[in-house]
Protein backbone atom coordinates (compact mmCIF):
# COMPACT_ATOMS: atom_id res chain seq x y z
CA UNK A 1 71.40 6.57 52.49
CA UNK A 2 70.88 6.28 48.71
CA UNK A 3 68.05 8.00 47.59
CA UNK A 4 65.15 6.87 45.05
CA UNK A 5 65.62 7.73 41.70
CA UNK A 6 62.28 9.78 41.63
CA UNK A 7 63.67 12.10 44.05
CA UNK A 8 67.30 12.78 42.20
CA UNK A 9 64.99 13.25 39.09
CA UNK A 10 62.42 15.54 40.73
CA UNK A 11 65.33 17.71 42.58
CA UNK A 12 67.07 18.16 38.92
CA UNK A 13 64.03 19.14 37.57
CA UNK A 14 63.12 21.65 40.30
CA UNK A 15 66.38 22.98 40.01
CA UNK A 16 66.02 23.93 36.46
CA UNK A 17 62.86 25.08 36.18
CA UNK A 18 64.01 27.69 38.77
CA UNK A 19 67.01 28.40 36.68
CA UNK A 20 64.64 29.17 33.45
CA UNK A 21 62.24 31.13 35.38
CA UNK A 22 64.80 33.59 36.39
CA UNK A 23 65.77 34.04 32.56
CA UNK A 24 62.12 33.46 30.92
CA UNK A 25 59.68 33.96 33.28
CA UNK A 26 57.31 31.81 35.20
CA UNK A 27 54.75 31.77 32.22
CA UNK A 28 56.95 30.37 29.90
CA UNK A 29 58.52 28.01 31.99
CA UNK A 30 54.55 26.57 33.16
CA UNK A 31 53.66 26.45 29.55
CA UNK A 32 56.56 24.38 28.43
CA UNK A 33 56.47 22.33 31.30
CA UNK A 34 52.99 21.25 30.89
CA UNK A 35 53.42 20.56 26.87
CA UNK A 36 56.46 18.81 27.80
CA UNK A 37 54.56 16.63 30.49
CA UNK A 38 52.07 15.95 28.58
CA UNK A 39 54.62 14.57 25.58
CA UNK A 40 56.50 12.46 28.20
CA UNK A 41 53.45 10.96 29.06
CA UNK A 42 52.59 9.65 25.86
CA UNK A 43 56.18 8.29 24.99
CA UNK A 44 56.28 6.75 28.71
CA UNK A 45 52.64 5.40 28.14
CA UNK A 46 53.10 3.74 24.64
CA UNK A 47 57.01 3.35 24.24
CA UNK A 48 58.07 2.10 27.85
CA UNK A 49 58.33 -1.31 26.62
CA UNK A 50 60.75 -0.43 23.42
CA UNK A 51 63.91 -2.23 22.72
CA UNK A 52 67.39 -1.27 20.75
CA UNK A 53 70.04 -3.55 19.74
CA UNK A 54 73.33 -2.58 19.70
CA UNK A 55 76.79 -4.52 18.97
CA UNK A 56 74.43 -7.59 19.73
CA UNK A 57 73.03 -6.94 22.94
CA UNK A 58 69.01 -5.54 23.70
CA UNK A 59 68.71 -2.53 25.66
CA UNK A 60 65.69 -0.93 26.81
CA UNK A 61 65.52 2.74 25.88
CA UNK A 62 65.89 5.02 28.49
CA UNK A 63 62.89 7.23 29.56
CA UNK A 64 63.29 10.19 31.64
CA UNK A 65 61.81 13.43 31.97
CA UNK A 66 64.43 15.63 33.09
CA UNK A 67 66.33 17.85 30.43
CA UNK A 68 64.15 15.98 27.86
CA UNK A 69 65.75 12.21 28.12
CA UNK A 70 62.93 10.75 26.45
CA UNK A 71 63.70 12.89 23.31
CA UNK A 72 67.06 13.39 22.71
CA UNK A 73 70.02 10.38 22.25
CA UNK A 74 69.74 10.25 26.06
CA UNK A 75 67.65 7.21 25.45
CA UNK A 76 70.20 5.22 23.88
CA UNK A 77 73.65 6.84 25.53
CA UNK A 78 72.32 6.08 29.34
CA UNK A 79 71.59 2.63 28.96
CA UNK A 80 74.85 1.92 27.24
CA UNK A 81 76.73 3.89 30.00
CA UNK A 82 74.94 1.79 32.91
CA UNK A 83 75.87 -1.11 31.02
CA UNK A 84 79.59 -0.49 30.69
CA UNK A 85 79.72 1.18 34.22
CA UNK A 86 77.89 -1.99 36.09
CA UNK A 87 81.03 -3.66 34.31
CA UNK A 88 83.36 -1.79 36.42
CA UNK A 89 81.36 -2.07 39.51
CA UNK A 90 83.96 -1.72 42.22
CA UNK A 91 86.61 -0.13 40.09
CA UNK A 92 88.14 3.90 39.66
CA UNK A 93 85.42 5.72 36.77
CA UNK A 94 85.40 8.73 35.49
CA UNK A 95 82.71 10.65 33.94
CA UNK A 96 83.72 13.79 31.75
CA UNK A 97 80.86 15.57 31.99
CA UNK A 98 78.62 15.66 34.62
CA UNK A 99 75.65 13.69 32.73
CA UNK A 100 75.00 10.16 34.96
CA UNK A 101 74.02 12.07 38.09
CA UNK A 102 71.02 13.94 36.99
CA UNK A 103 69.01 10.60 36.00
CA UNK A 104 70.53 8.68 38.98
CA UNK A 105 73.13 8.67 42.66
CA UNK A 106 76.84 9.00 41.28
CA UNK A 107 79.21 7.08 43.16
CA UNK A 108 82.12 7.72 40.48
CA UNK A 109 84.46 10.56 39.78
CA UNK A 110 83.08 13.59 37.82
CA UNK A 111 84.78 16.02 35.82
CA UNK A 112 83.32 19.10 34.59
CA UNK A 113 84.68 22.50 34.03
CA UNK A 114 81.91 24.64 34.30
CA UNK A 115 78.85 22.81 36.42
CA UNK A 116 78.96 22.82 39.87
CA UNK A 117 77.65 20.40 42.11
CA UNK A 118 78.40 18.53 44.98
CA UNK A 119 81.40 16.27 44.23
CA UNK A 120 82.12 17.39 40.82
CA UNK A 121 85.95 18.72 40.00
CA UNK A 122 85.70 21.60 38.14
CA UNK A 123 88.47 21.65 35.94
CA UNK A 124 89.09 21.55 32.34
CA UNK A 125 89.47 18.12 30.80
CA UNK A 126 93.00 19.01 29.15
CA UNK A 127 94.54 20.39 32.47
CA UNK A 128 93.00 17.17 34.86
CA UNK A 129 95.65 15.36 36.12
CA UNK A 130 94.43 12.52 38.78
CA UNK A 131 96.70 10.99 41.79
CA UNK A 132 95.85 7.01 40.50
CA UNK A 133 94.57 6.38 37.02
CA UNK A 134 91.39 4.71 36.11
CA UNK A 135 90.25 1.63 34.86
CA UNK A 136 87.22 3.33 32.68
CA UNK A 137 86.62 6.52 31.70
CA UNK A 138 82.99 7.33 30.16
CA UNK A 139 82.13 10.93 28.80
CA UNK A 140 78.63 11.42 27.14
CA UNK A 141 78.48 13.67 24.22
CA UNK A 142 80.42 15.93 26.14
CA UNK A 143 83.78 16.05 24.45
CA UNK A 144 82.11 17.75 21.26
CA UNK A 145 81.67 21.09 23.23
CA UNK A 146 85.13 20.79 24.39
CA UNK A 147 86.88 23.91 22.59
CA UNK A 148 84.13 24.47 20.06
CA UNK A 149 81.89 25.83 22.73
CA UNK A 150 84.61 28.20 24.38
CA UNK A 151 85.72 31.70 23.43
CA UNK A 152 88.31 31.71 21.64
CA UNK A 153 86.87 28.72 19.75
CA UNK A 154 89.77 26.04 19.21
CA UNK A 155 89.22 23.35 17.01
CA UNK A 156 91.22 20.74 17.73
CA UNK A 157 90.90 20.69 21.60
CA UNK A 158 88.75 17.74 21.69
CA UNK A 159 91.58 15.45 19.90
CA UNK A 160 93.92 17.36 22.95
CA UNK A 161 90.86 16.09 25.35
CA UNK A 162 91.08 12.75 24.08
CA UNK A 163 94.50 11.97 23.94
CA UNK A 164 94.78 13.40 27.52
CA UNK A 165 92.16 11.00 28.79
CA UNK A 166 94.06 7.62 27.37
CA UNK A 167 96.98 9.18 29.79
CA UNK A 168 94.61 8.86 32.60
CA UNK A 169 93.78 5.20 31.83
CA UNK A 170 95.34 2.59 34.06
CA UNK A 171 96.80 -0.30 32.33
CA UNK A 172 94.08 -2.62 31.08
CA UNK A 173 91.85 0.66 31.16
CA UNK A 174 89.33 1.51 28.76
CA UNK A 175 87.71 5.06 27.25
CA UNK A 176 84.67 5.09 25.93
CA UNK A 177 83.61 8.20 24.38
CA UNK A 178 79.80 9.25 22.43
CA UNK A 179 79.51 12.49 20.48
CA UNK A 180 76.96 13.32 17.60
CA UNK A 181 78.01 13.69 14.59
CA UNK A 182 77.45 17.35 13.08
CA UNK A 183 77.52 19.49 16.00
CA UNK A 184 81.41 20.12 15.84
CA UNK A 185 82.10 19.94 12.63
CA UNK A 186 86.19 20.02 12.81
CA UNK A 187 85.76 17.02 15.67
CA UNK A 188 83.48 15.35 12.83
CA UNK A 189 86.40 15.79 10.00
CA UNK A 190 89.26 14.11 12.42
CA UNK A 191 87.06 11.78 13.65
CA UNK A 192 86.55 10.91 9.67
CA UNK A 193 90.05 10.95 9.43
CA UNK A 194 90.71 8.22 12.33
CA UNK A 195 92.91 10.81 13.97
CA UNK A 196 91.48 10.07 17.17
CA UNK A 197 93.28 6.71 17.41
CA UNK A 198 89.96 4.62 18.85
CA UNK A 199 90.47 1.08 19.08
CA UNK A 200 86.53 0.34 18.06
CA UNK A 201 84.25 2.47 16.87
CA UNK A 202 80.54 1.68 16.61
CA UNK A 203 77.17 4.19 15.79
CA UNK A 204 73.73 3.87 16.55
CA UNK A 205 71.50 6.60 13.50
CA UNK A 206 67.94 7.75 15.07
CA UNK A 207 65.10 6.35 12.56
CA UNK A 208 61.97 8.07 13.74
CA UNK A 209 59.76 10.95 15.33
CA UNK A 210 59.30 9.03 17.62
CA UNK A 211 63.19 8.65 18.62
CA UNK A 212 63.84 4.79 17.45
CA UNK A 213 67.56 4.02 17.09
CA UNK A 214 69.23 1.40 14.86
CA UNK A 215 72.81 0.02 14.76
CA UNK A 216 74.45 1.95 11.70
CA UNK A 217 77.97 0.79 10.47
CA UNK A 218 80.80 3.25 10.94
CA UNK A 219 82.12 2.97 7.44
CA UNK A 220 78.54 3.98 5.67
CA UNK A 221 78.03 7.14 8.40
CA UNK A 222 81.75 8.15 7.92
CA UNK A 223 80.96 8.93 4.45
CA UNK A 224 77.52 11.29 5.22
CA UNK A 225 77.44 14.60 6.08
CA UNK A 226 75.17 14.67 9.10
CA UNK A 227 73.43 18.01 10.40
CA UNK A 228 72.89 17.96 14.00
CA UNK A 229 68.92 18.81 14.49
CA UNK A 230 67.76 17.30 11.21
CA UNK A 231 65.85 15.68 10.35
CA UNK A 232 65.09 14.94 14.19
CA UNK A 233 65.60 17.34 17.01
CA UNK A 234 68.92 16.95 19.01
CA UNK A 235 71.91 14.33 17.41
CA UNK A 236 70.33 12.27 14.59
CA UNK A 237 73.62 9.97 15.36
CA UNK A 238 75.73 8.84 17.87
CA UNK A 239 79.04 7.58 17.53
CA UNK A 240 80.43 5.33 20.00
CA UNK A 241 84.48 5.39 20.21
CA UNK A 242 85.95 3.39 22.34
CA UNK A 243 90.43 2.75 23.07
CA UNK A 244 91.59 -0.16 25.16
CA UNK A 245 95.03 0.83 26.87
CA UNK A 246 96.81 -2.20 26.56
């Protein structure tokens, strides 16, 4: 039986706070929780009704507690995700990075190397090879920690990760793939570059405090140098790359 939404999101959150407490105490982990409740609150009180427009379709942003949804580029990323997953309804999709799940039931494929959970293969991207191919494959800025975040650090792993993935992609298949721009800075220069061969490309800049997103053209963002946690906390934009295998 599926279960609510509420629960998945209450079972994540338990999780994790029992994860931090271990490493920072119970104090800590009461004291952000509350402050963080509290700031939820107000965004889910007084922003619930908000709106984004993106490659000319309105979505609502997404509001979610756990890991700080509300926040971060969660808000925009999720509801473009559902969007292009409820597409595919009844077809093989892959998630690279186990990201979907915490906000709601996953009844896709999930790769992730390093979290474990039930249903999720843990292997690394570049090394994944699957018995049919899919028809979409989705990864939410997950591919800009590919290499960069591993020791030995190797900088051009995520155009390795990419290329892999179009392999993966049944004929008529598409990839759709969001990073922020100035967490990985080598991704962000080949991505510049156009060396990740994307058939469309498309951005969405955050505006606000108050996490407000716009539609930004790739061809004025390609030519900023963006600094992941300024001037808002988290990515401050989100590129949206997407290759059709035809």
């Amino acid at each position: 039986m599926k279960q609510p939404d509420f629960l998945v999101n209450a079972q994540q959150i338990l999780f994790r706070m029992r994860s931090v407490s271990r490493k920072r105490g119970l104090w800590y982990v009461a004291r952000t929780a509350v402050a963080r409740a509290c700031q939820f609150a107000w965004r889910k009180t007084f922003c619930a009704g908000r709106t984004f427009q993106f490659r000319g379709k309105s979505y609502r942003y997404f509001l979610r507690l756990y890991n700080q949804g509300w926040a971060t580029e969660r808000v925009v990323e999720i509801p473009l995700a559902q969007d292009v997953m409820e597409q595919y309804r009844g077809k093989r999709i892959l998630e690279v990075g186990n990201v979907m799940s915490h906000y709601s039931p996953a009844h896709h494929d999930i790769l992730d190397k390093y979290e474990q959970d039930k249903g999720v293969i843990n292997e690394d991207v570049v090394d994944f090879h699957p018995a049919d191919r899919y028809d979409l494959i989705i990864s939410l800025s997950t591919i800009e920690h590919v290499g960069w975040d591993e020791d030995p650090r190797d900088g051009t792993k995520t155009l390795r990760a990419v290329e892999h993935l179009k392999t993966c992609l049944a004929p008529g298949g598409t990839l759709l793939v969001t990073v922020p721009l100035g967490y990985n800075h080598d991704m962000d220069r080949m991505l510049k570059d156009g060396k990740f061969g994307f058939t469309e490309i498309h951005c969405l800049e955050r505006v606000s405090k108050d996490n407000r997103w716009v539609e930004a053209d790739w061809n004025n963002v390609r030519q900023r140098d963006w600094q992941y946690n300024e001037p808002f906390p988290a990515a401050n934009v989100v590129v949206a790359g997407e290759f059709h295998n035809r």
